[in-house]
PDB file of N, CA and C in Angstrom:
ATOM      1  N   UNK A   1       3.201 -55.691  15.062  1.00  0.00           N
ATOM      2  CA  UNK A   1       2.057 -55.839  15.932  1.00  0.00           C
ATOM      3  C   UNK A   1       0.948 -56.503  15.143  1.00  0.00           C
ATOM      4  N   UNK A   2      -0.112 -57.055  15.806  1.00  0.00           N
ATOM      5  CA  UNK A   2      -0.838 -58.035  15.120  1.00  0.00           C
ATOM      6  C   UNK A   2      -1.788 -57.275  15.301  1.00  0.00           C
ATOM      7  N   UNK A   3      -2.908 -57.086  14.390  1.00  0.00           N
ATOM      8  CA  UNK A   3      -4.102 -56.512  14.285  1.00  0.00           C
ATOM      9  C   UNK A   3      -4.814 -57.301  13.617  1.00  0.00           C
ATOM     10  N   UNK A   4      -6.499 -56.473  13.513  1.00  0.00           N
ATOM     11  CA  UNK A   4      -7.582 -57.274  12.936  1.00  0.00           C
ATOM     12  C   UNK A   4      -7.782 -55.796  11.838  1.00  0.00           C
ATOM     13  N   UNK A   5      -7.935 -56.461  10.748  1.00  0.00           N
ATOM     14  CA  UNK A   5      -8.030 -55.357   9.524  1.00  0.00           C
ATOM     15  C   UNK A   5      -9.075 -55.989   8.961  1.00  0.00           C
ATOM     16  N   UNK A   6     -10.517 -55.340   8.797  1.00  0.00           N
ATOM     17  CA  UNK A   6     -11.538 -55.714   7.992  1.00  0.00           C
ATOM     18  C   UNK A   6     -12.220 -57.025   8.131  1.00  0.00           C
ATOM     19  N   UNK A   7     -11.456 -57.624   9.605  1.00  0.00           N
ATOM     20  CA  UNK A   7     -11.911 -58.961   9.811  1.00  0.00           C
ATOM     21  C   UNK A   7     -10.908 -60.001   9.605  1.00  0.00           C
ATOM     22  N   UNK A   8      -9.516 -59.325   9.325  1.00  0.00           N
ATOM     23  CA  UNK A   8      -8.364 -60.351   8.653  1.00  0.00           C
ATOM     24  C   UNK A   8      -7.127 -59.985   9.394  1.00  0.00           C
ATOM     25  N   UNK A   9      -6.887 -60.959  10.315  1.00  0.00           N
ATOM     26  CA  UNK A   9      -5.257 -60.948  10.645  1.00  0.00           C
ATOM     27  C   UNK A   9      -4.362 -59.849   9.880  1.00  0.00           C
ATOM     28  N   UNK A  10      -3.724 -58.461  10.371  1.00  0.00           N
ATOM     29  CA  UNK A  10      -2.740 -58.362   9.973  1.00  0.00           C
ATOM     30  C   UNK A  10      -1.423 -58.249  10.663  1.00  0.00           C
ATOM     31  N   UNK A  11      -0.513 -58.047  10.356  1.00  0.00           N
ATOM     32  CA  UNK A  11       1.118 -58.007  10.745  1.00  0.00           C
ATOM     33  C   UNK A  11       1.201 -56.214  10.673  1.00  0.00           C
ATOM     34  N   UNK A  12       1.214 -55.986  11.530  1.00  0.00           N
ATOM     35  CA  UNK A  12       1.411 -54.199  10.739  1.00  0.00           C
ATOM     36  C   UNK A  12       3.116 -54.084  11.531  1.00  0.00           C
ATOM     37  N   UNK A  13       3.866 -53.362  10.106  1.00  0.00           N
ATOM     38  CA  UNK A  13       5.243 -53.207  10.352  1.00  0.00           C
ATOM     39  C   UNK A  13       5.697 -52.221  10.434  1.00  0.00           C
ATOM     40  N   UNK A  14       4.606 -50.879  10.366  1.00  0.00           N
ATOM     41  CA  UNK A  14       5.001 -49.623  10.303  1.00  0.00           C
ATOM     42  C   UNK A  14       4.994 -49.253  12.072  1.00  0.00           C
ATOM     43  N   UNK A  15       4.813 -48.292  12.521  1.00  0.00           N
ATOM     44  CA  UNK A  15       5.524 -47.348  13.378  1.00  0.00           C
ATOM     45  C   UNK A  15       4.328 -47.374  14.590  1.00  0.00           C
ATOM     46  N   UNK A  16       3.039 -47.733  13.862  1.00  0.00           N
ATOM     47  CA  UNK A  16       1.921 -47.799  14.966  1.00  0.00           C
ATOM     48  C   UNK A  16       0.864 -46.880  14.786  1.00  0.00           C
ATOM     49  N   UNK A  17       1.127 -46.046  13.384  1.00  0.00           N
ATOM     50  CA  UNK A  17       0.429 -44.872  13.788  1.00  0.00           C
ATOM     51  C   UNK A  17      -1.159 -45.376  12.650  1.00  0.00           C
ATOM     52  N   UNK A  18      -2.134 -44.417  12.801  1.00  0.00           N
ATOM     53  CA  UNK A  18      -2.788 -45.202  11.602  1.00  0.00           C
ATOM     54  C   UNK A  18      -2.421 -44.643   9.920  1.00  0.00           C
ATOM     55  N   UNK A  19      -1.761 -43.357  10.050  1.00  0.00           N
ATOM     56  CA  UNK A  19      -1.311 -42.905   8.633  1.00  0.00           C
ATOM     57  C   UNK A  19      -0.163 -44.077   8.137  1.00  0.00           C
ATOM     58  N   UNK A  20       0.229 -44.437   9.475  1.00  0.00           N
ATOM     59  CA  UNK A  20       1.394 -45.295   8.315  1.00  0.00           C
ATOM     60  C   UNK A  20       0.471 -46.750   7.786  1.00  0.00           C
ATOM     61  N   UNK A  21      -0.251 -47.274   8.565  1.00  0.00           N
ATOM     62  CA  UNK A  21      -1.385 -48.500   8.363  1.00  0.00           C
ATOM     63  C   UNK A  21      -1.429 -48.447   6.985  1.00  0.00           C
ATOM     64  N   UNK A  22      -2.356 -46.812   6.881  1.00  0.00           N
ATOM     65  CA  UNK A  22      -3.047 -46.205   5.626  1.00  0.00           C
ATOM     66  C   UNK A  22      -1.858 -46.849   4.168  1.00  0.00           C
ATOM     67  N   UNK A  23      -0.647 -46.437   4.524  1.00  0.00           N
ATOM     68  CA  UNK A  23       0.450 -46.366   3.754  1.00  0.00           C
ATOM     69  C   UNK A  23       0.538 -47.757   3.299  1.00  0.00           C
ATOM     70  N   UNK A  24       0.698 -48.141   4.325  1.00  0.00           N
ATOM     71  CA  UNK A  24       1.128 -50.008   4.497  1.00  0.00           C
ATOM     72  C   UNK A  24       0.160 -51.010   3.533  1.00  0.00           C
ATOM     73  N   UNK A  25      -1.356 -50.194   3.863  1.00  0.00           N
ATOM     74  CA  UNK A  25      -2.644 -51.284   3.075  1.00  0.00           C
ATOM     75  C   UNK A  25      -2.829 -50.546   1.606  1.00  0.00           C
ATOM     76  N   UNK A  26      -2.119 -49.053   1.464  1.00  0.00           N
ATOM     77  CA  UNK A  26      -2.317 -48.821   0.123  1.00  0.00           C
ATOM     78  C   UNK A  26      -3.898 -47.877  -0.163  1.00  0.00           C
ATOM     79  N   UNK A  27      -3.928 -47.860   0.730  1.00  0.00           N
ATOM     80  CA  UNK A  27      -5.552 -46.652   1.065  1.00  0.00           C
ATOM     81  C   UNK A  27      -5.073 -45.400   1.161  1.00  0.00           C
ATOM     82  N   UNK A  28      -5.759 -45.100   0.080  1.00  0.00           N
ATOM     83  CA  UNK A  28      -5.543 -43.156  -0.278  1.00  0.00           C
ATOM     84  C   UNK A  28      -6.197 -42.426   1.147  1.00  0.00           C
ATOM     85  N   UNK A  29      -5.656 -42.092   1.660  1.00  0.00           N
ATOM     86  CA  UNK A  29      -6.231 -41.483   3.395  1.00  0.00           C
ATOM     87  C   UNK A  29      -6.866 -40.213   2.521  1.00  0.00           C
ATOM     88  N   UNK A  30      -7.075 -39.653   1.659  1.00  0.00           N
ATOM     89  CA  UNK A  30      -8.353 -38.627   1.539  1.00  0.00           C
ATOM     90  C   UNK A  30      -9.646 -39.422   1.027  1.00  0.00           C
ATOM     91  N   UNK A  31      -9.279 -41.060   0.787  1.00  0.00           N
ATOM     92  CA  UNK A  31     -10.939 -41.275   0.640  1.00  0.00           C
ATOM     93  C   UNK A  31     -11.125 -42.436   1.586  1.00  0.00           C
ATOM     94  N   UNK A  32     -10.560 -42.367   3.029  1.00  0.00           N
ATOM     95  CA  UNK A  32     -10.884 -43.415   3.494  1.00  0.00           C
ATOM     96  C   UNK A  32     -11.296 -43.064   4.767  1.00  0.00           C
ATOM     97  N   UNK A  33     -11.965 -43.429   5.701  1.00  0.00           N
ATOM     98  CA  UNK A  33     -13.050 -43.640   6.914  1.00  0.00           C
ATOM     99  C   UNK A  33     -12.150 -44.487   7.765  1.00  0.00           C
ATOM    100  N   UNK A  34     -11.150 -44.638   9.188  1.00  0.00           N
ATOM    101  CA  UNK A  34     -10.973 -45.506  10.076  1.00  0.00           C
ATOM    102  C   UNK A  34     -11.447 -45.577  11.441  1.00  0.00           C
ATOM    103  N   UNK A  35     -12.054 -46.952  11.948  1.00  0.00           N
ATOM    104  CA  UNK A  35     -12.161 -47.083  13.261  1.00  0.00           C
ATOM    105  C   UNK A  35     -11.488 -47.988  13.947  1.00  0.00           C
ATOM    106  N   UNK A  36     -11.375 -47.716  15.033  1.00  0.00           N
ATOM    107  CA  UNK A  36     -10.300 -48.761  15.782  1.00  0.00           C
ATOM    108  C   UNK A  36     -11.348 -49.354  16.716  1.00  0.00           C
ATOM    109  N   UNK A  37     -11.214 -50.564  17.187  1.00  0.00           N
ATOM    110  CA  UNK A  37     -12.332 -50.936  18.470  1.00  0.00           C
ATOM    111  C   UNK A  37     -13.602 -50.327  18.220  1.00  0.00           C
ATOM    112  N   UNK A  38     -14.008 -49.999  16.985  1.00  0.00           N
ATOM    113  CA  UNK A  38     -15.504 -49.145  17.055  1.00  0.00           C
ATOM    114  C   UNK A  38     -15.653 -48.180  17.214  1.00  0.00           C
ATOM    115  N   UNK A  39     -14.023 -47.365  17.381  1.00  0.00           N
ATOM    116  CA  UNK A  39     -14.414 -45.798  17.797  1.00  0.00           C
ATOM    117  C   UNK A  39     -13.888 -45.273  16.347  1.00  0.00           C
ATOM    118  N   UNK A  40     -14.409 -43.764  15.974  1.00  0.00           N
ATOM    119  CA  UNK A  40     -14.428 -43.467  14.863  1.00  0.00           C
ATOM    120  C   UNK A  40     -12.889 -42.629  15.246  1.00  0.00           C
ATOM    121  N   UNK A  41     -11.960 -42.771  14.203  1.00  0.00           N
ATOM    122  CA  UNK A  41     -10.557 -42.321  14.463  1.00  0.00           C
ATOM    123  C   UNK A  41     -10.711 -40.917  13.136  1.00  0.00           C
ATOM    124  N   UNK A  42     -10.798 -39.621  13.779  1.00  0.00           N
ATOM    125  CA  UNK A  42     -10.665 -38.668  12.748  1.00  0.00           C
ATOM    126  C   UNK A  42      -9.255 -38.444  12.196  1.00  0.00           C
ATOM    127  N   UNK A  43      -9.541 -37.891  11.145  1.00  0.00           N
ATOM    128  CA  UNK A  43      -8.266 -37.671  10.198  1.00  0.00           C
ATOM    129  C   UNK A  43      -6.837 -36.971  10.818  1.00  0.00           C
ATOM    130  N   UNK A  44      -7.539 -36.207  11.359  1.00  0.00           N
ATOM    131  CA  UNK A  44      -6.790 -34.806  12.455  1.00  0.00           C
ATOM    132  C   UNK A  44      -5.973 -35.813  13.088  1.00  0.00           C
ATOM    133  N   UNK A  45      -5.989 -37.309  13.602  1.00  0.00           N
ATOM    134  CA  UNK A  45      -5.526 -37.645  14.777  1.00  0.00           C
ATOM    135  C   UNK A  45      -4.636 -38.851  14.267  1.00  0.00           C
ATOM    136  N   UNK A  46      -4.657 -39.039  12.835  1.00  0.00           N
ATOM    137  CA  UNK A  46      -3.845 -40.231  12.248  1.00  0.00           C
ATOM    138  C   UNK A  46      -2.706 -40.613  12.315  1.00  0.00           C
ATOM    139  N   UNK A  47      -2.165 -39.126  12.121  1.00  0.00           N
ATOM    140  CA  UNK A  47      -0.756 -39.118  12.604  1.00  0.00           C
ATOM    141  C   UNK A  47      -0.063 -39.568  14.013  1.00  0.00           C
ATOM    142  N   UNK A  48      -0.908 -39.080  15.143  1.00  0.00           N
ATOM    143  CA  UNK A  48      -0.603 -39.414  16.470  1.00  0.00           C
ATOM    144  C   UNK A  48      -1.137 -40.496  17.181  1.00  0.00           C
ATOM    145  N   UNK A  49      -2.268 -40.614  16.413  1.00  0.00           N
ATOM    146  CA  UNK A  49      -3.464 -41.741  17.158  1.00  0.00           C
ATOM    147  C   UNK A  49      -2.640 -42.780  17.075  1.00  0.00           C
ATOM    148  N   UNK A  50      -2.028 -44.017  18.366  1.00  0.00           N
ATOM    149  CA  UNK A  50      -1.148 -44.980  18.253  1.00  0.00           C
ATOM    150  C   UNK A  50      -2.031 -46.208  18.308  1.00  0.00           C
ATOM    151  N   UNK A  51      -1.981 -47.040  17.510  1.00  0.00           N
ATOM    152  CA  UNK A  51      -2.480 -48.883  17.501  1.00  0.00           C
ATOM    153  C   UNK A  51      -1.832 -49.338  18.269  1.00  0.00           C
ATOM    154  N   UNK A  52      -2.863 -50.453  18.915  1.00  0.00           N
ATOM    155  CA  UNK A  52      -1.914 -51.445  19.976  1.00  0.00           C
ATOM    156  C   UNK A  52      -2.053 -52.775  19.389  1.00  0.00           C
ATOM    157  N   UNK A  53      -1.232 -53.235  19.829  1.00  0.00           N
ATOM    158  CA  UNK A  53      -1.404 -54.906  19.618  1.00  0.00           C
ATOM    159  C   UNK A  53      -2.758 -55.697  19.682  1.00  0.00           C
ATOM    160  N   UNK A  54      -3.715 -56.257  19.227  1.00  0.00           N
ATOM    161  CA  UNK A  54      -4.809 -57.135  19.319  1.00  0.00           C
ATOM    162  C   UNK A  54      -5.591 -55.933  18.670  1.00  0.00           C
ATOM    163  N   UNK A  55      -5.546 -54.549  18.499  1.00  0.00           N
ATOM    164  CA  UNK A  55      -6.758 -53.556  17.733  1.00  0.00           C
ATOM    165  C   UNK A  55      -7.168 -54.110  16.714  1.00  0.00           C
ATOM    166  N   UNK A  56      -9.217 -54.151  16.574  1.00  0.00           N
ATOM    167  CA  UNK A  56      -9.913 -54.619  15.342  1.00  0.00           C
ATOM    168  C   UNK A  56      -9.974 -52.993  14.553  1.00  0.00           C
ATOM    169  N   UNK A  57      -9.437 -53.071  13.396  1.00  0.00           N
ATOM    170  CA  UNK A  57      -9.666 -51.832  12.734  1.00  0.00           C
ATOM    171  C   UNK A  57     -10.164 -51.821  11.684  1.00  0.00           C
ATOM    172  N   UNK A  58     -10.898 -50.985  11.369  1.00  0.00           N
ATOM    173  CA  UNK A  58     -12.032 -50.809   9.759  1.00  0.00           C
ATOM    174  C   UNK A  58     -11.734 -50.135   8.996  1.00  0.00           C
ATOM    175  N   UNK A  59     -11.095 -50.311   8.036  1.00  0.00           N
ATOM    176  CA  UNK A  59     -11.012 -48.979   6.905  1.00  0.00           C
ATOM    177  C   UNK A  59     -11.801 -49.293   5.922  1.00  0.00           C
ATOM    178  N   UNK A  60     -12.837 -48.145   5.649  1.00  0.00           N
ATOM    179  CA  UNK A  60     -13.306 -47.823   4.889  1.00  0.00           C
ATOM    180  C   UNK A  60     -13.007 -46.966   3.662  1.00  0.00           C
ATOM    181  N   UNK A  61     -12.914 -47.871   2.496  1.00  0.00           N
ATOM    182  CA  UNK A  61     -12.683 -46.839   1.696  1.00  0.00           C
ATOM    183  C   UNK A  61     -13.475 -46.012  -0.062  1.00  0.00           C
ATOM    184  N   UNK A  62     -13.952 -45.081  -0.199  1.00  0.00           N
ATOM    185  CA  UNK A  62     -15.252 -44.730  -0.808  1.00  0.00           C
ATOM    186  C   UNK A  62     -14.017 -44.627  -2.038  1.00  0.00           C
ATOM    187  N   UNK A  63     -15.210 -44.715  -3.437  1.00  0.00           N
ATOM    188  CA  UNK A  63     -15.226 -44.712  -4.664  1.00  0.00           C
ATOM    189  C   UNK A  63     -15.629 -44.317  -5.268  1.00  0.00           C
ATOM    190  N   UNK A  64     -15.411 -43.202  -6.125  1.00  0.00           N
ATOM    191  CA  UNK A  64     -16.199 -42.470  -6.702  1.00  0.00           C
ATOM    192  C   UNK A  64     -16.760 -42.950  -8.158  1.00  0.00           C
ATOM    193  N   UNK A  65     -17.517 -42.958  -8.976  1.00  0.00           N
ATOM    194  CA  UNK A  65     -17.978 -43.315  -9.935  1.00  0.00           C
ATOM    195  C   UNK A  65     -19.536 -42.562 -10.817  1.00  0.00           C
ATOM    196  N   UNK A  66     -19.363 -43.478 -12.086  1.00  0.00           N
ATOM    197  CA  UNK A  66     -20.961 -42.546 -12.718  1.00  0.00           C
ATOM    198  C   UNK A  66     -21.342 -43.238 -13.264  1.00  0.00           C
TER     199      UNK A  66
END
């Protein structure tokens, strides 16, 4: 399915869900933030929450540092 990731064409080949996305782009899902279409997608729902074809999605992902 074709998506918009961060503003960039992607191909996503996993299953649809956003944990597998997570998997797919290499984003540690305990430090990352996703929205789909602008809506804020909680963690609770990653597993089930399904992507469709044409979804703009945002992952955010925080860094810790000192």
């Amino acid at each position: 399915m074709n998506l918009t990731i961060n503003g960039k064409s992607h191909e996503h080949t996993g299953n649809g869900s956003v944990i597998a996305l997570l998997g797919e782009l290499g984003a540690t899902p305990e430090h990352s933030a996703v929205t789909v279409n602008s809506n804020i997608i909680f963690s609770r729902d990653w597993k089930t929450f399904k992507l469709n074809n044409g979804d703009a999605v945002e992952v955010l992902t925080f860094v810790g540092g000192g």
